[in-house]
Protein backbone atom coordinates (compact mmCIF):
# COMPACT_ATOMS: atom_id res chain seq x y z
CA UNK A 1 93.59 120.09 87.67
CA UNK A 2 95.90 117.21 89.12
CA UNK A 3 98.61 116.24 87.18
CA UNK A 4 99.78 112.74 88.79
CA UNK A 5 98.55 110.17 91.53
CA UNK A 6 100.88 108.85 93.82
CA UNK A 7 100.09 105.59 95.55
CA UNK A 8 102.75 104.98 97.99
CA UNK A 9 102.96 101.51 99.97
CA UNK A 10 99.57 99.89 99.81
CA UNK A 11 101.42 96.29 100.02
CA UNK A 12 99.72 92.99 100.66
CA UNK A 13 101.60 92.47 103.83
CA UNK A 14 100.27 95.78 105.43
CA UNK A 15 96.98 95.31 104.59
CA UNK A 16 97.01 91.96 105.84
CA UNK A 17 98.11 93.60 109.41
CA UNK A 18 94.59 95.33 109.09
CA UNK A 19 95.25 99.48 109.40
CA UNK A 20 93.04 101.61 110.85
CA UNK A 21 89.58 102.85 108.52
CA UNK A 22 90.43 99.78 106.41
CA UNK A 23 87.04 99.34 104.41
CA UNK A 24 87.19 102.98 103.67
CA UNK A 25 90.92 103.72 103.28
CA UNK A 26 90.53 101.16 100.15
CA UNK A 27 87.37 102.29 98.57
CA UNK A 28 88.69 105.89 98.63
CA UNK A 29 91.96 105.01 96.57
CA UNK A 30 90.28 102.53 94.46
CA UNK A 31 87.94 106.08 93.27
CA UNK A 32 91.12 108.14 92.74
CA UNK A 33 93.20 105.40 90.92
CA UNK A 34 89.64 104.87 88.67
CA UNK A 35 88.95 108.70 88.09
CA UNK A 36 92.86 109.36 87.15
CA UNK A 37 93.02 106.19 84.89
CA UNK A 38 89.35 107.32 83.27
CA UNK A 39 91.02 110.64 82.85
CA UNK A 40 94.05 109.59 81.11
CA UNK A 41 96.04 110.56 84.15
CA UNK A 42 99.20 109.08 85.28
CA UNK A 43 99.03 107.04 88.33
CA UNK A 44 102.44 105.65 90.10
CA UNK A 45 102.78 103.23 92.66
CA UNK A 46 105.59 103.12 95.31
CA UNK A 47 106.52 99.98 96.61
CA UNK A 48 108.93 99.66 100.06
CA UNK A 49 111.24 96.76 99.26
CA UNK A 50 112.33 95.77 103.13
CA UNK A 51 115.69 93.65 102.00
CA UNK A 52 116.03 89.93 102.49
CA UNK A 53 113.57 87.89 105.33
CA UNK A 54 111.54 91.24 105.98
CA UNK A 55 107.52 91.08 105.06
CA UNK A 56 107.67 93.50 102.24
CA UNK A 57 111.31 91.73 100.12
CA UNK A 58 111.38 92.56 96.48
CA UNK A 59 109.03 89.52 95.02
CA UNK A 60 107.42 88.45 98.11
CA UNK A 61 103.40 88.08 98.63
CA UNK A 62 103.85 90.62 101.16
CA UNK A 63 105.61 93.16 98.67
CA UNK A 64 102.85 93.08 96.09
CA UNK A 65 99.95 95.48 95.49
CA UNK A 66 97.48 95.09 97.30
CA UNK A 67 95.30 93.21 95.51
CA UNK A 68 91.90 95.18 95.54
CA UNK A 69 94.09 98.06 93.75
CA UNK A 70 96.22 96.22 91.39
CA UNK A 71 97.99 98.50 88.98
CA UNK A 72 97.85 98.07 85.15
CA UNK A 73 100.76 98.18 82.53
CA UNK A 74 100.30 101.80 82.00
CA UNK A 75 100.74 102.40 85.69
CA UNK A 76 104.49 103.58 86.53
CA UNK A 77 105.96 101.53 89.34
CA UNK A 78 108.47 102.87 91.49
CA UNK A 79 110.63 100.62 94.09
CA UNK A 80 111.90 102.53 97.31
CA UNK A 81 114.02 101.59 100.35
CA UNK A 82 113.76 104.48 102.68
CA UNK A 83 110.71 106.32 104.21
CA UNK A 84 110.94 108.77 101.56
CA UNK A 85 109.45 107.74 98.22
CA UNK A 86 111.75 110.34 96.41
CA UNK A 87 115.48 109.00 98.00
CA UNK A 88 117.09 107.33 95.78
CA UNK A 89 114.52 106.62 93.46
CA UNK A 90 113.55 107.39 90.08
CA UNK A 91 109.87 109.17 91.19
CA UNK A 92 110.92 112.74 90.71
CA UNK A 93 113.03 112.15 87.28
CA UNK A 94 108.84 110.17 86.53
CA UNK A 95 106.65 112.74 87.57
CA UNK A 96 109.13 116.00 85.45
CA UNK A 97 108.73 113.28 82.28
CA UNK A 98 105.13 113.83 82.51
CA UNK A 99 105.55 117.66 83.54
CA UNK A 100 103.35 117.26 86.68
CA UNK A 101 102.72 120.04 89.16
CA UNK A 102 99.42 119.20 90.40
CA UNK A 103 99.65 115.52 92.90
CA UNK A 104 97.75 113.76 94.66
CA UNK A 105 99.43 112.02 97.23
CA UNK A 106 97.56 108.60 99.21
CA UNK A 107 98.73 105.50 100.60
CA UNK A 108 100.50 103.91 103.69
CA UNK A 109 101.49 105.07 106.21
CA UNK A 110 100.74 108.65 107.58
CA UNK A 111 103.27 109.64 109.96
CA UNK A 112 106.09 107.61 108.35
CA UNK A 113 106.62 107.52 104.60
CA UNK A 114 103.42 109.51 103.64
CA UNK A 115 104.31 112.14 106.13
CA UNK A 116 108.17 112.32 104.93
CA UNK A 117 106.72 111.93 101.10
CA UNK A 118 104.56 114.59 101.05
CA UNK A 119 107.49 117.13 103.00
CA UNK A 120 109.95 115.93 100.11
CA UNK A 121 107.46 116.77 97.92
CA UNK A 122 106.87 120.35 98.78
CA UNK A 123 109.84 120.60 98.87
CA UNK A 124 110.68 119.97 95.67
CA UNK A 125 107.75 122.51 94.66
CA UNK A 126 104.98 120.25 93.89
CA UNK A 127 101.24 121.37 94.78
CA UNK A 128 100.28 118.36 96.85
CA UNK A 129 96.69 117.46 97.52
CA UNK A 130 95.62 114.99 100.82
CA UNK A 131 92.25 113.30 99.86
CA UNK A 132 90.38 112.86 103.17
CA UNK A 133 90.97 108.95 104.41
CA UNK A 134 93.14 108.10 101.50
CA UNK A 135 96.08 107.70 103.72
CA UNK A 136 96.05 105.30 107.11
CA UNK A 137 98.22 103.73 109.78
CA UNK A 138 98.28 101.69 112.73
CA UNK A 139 96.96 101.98 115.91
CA UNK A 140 100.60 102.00 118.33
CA UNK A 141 101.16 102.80 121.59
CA UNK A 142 100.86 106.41 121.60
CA UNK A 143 97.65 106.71 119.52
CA UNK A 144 95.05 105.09 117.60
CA UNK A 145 95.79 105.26 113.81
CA UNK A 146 92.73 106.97 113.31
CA UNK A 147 93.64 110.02 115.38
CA UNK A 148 97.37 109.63 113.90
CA UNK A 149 95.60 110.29 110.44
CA UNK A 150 93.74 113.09 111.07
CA UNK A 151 96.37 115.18 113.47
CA UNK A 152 98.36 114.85 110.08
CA UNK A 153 95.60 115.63 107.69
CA UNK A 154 94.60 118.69 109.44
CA UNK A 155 97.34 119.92 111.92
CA UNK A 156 100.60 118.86 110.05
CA UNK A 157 99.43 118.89 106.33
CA UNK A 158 96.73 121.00 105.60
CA UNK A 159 97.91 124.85 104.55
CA UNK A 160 101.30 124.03 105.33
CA UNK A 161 102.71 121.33 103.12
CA UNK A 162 99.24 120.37 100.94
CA UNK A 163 95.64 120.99 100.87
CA UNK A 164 93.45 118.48 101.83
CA UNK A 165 90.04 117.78 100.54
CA UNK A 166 86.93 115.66 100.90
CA UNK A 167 86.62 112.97 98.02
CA UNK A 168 83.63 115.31 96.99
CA UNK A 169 85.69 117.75 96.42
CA UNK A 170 88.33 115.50 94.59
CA UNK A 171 85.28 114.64 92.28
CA UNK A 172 84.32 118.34 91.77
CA UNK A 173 87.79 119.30 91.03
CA UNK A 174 88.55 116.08 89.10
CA UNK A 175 85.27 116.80 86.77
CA UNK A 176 86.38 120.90 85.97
């Protein structure tokens, strides 16, 4: 049923800043990226490269995969330098190589390059799927990153620009 998973700036140096639903946020990804992968399924990972003395430069500790979700060499990596992981990058000419329709689409951080990802996406006609607490943020001053999350999950995302679903779901689905 899914085609692709996207896993879109889960960097060492954002983790290390502690988002919101932590614990969770990483055990939720770490069961997508280990169904796809047991499924033969492409999984890509987005990294933001910040430029020269920011926390995420190309090469840095604080650019890498997070550790807890390493990819392997059959992952497809994919560098980015906007908000959007499809500007300028070589993600949409990756995911018509391996005809995919069907994504799902998790990572860092909601309202930003999630958010903008997932609109691009759409967009471009893909059927995105939101797996419930695969995507987190920060708390800021206007709201706590867990409310941030699910206003976007539910009142931005859901039947408008993807579907989203439990992770029991994602299982059911996964397993058809």
């Amino acid at each position: 049923m899914y085609d692709a998973l996207l896993v879109i700036d889960v960097q060492t140096a954002l983790m290390e800043e502690h988002p919101c639903n932590e614990a969770n946020f990483i055990q939720n990804i770490k069961e997508l990226i280990e169904s796809f992968r047991t499924n033969n399924k492409p999984v890509l990972y987005v990294q933001h490269n910040g430029g020269i003395g920011d926390d995420l430069e190309h090469g840095s500790k604080g650019w890498s995969i997070y550790q807890e979700i390493e990819p392997v060499l059959s992952d497809i990596m994919i560098e980015k330098k906007f908000n959007s992981a499809f500007r300028q990058t070589a993600l949409k000419e990756e995911l018509d190589k391996i005809n995919a329709k069907n994504i799902i689409i998790c990572g860092m951080q909601t309202e930003y390059c999630i958010d903008v990802s997932v609109k691009v996406a759409f967009e471009y006609g893909y059927n995105i799927t939101i797996v419930k607490n695969s995507t987190t943020t920060f708390d800021n001053d206007f709201s706590q990153g867990e409310k941030l999350t699910k206003y976007y999950e539910y009142k931005i995302w859901n039947n408008r620009y993807a579907t989203v679903i439990s992770q029991k779901e994602f299982k059911d689905n996964m397993n058809k």
